[in-house]
C-alpha atoms as a PDB file:
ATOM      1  CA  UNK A   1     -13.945  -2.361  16.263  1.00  0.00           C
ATOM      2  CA  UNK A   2     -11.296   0.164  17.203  1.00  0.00           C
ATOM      3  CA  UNK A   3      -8.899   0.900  14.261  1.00  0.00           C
ATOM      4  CA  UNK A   4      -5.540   0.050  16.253  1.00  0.00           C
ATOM      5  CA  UNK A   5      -7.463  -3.482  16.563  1.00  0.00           C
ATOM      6  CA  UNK A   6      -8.749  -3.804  12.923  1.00  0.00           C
ATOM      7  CA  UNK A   7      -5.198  -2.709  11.466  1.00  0.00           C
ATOM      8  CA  UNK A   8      -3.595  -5.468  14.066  1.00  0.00           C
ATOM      9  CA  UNK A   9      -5.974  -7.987  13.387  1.00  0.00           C
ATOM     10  CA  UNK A  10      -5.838  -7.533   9.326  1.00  0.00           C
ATOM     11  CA  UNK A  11      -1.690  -7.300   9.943  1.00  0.00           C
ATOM     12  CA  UNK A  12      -2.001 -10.485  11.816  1.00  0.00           C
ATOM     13  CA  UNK A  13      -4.043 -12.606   9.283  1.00  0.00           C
ATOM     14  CA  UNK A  14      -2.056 -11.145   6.493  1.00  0.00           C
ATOM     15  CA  UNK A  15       1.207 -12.479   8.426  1.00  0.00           C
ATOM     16  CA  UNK A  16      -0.707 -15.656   9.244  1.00  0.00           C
ATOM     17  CA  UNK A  17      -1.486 -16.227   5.296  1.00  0.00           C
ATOM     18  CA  UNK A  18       2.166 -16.203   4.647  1.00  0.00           C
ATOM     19  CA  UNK A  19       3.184 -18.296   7.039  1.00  0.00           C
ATOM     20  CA  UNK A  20       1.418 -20.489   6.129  1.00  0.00           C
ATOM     21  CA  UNK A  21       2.647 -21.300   3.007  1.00  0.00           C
ATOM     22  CA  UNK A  22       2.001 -18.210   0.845  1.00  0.00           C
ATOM     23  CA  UNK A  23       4.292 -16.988  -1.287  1.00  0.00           C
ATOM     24  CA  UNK A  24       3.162 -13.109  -1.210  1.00  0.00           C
ATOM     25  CA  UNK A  25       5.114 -10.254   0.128  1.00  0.00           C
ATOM     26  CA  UNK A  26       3.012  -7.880   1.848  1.00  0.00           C
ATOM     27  CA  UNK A  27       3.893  -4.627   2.847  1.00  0.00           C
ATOM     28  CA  UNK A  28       3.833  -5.147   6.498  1.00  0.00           C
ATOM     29  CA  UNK A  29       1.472  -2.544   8.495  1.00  0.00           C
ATOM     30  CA  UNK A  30       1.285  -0.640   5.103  1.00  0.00           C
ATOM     31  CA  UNK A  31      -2.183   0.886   4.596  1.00  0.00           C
ATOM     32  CA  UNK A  32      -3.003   3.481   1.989  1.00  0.00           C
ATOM     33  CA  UNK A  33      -6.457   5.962   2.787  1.00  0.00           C
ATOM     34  CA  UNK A  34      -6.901   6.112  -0.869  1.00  0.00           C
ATOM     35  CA  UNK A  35      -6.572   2.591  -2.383  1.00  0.00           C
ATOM     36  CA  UNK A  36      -6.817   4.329  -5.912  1.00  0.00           C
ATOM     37  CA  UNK A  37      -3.139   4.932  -5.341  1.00  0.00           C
ATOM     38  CA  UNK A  38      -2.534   1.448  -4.850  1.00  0.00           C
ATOM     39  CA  UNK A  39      -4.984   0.799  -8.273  1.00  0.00           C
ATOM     40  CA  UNK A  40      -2.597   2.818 -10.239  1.00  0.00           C
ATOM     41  CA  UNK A  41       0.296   0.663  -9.255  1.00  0.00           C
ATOM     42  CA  UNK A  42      -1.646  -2.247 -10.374  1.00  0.00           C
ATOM     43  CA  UNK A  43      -2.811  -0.942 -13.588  1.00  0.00           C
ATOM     44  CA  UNK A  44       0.481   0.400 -14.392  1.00  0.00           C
ATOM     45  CA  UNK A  45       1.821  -3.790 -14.296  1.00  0.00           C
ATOM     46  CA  UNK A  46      -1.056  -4.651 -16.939  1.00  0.00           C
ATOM     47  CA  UNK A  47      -1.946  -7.521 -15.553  1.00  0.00           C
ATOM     48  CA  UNK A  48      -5.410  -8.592 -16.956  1.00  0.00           C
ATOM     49  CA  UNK A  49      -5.192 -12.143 -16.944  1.00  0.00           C
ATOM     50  CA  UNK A  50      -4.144 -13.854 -13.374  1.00  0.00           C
ATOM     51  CA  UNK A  51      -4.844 -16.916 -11.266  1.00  0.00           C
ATOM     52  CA  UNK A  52      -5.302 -16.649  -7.595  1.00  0.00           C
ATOM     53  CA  UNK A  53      -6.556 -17.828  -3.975  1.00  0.00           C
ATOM     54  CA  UNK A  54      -9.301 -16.465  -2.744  1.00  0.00           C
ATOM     55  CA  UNK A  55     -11.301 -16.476   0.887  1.00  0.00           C
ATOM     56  CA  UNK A  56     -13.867 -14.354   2.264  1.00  0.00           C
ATOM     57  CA  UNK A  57     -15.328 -14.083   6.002  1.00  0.00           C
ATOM     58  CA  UNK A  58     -18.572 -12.678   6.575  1.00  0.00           C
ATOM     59  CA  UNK A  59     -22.177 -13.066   7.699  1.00  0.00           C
ATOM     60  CA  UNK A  60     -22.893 -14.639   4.064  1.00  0.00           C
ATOM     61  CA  UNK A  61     -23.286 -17.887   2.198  1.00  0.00           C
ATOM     62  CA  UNK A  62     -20.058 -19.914   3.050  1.00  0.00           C
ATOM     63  CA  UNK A  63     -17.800 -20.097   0.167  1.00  0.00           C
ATOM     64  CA  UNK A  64     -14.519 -21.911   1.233  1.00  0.00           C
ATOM     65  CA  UNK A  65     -11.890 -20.989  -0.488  1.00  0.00           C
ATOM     66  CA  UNK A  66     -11.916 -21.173  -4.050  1.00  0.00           C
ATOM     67  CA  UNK A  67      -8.859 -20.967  -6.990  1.00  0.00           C
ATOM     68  CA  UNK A  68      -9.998 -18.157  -9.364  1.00  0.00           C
ATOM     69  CA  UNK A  69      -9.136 -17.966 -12.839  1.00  0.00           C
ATOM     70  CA  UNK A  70      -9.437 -14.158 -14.780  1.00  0.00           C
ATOM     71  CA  UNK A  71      -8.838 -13.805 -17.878  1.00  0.00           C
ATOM     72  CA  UNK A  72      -9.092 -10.628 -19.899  1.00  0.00           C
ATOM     73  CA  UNK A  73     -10.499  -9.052 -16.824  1.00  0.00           C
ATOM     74  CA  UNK A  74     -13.929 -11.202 -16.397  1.00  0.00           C
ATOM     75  CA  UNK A  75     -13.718 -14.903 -14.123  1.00  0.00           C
ATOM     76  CA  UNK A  76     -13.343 -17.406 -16.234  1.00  0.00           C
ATOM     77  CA  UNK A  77     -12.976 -20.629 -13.842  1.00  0.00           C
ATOM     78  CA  UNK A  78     -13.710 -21.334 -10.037  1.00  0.00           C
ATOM     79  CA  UNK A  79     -12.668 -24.124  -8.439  1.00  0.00           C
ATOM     80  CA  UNK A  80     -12.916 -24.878  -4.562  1.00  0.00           C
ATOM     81  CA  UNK A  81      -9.374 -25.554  -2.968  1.00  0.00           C
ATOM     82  CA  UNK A  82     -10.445 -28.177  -0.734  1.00  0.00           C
ATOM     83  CA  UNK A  83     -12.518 -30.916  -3.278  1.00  0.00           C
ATOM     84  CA  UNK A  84     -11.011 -29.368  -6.346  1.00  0.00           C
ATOM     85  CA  UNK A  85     -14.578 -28.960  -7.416  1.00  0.00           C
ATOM     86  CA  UNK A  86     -15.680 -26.659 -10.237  1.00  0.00           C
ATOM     87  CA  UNK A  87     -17.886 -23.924  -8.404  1.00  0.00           C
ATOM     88  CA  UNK A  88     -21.498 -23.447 -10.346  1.00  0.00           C
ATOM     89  CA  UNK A  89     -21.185 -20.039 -12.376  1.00  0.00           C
ATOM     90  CA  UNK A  90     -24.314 -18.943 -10.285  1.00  0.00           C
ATOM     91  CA  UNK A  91     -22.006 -17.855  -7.289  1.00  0.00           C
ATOM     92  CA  UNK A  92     -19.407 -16.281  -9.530  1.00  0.00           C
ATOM     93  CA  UNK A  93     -21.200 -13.168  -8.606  1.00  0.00           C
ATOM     94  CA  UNK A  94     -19.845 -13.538  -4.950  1.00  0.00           C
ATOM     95  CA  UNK A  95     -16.088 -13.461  -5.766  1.00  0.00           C
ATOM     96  CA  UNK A  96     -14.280  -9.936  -6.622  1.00  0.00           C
ATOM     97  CA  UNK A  97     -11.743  -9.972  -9.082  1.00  0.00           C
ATOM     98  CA  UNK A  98      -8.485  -8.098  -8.083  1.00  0.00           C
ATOM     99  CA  UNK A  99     -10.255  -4.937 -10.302  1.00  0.00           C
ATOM    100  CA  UNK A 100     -13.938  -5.471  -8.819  1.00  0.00           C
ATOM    101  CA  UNK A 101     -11.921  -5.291  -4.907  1.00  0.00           C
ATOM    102  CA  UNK A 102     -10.254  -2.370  -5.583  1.00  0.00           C
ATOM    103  CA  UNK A 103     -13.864  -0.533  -6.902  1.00  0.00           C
ATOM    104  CA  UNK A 104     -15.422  -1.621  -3.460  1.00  0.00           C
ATOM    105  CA  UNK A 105     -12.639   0.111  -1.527  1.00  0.00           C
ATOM    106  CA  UNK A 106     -12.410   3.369  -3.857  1.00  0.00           C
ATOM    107  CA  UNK A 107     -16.237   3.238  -3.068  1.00  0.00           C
ATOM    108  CA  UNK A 108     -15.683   3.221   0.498  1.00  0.00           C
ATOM    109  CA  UNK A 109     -13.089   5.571   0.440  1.00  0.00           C
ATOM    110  CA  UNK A 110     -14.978   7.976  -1.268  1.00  0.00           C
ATOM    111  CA  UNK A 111     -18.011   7.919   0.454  1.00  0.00           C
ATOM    112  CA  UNK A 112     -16.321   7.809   3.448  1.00  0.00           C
ATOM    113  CA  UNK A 113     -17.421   4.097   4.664  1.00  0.00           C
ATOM    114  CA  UNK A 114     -15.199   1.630   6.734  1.00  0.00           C
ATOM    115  CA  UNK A 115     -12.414  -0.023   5.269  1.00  0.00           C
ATOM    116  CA  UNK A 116      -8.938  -1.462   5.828  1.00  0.00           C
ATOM    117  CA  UNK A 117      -6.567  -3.346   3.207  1.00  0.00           C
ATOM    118  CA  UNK A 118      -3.149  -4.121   3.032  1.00  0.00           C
ATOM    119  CA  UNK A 119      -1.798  -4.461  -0.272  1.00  0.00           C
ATOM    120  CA  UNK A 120       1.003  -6.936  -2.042  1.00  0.00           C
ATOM    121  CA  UNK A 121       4.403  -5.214  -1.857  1.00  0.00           C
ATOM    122  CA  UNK A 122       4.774  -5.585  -5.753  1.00  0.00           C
ATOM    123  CA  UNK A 123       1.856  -4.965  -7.975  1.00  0.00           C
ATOM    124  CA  UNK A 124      -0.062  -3.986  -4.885  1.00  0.00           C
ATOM    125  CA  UNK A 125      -3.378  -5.915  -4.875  1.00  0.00           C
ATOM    126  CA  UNK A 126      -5.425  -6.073  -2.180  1.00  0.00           C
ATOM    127  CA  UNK A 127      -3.939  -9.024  -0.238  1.00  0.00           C
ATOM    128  CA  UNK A 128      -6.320  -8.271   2.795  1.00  0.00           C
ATOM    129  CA  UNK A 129      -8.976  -5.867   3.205  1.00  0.00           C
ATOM    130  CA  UNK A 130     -11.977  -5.290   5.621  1.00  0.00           C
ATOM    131  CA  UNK A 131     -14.812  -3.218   4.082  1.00  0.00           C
ATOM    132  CA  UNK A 132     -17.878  -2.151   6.943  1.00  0.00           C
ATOM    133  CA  UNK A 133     -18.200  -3.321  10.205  1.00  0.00           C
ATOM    134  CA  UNK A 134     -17.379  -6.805  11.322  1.00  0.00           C
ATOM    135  CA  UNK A 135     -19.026  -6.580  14.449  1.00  0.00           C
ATOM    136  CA  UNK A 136     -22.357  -5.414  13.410  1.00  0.00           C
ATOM    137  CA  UNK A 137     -22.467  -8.203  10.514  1.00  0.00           C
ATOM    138  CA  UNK A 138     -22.255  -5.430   8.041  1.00  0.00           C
ATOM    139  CA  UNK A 139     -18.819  -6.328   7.147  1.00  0.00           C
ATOM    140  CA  UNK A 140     -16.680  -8.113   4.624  1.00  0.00           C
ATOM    141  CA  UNK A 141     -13.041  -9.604   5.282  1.00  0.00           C
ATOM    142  CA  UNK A 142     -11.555 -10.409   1.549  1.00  0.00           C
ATOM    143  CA  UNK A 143      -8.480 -12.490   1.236  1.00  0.00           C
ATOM    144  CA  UNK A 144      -6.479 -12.624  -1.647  1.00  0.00           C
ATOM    145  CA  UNK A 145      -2.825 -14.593  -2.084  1.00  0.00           C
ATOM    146  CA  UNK A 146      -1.091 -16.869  -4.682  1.00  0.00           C
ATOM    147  CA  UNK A 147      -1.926 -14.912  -7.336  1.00  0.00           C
ATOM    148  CA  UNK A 148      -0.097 -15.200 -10.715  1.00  0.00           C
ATOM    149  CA  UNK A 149       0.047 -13.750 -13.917  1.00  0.00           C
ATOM    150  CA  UNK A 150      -0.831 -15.454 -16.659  1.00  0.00           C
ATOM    151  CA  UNK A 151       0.737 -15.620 -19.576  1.00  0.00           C
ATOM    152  CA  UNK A 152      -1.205 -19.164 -21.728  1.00  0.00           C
ATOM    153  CA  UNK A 153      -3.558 -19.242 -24.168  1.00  0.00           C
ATOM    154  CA  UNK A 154      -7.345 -18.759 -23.050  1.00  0.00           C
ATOM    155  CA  UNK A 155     -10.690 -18.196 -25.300  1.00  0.00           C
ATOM    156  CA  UNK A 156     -13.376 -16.552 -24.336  1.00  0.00           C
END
């Protein structure tokens, strides 16, 4: 896909996301070449324990979108967002936590692979981000919104 149609499309879906009820500010049209930039942002806000929304598109097993819960850095609770159902830990594995999305894009960045994200306007987290090739089945559209520090009591 030409990258004037990738950045339009990811711009749109991002913009589509917040209409739709999202409560994220993205940066519109804002896309960094070196998300470890963006990563630095993040770390700098310390936030190690967060709840979010997160969808995926792909050539892959269907997930649906799920309600993620990190804490301390590692997933501690998935639960789909349309039956509230607790998602077996077995497909933990599939979902990226805000750190684990931003190592798949440094990857791609460094070794020069196909990728596009835009980021949150404040702690800039990958809100949306393509990495590969849609339209050889190679590639994987992440989507992550909602997403909230927190601040409660958790054990590991």
């Amino acid at each position: 896909m030409p990258r004037t149609l990738r950045r339009l499309a990811l711009l749109t879906l991002a913009l589509i996301a917040t209409a739709c009820g999202g409560s994220d500010t993205f940066l519109p049209g804002f896309t960094s070449r070196d998300p470890a930039l963006q990563k630095q942002v993040w770390d700098g806000a310390n936030v190690i324990s967060y709840d979010y929304t997160y969808r995926r598109v792909c050539e892959c097993l269907p997930l649906g979108e799920v309600r993620v819960a990190v804490r301390g850095g590692s997933i501690y609770s998935v639960q789909s967002v349309a039956t509230g159902e607790a998602l077996p830990q077995d497909r933990w594995d599939e979902i990226p936590t805000v750190n684990d999305l931003f190592t798949q894009l440094i990857t791609a960045y460094e070794t020069g692979d196909e990728f596009e994200a835009l980021y949150e306007a404040r702690l800039r987290y990958p809100a949306a981000a393509v990495i590969g090739e849609m339209a050889n089945d190679g590639g994987v559209a992440h989507y992550v919104s909602e997403l909230e520090r927190y601040e409660g009591p958790w054990f590991p």
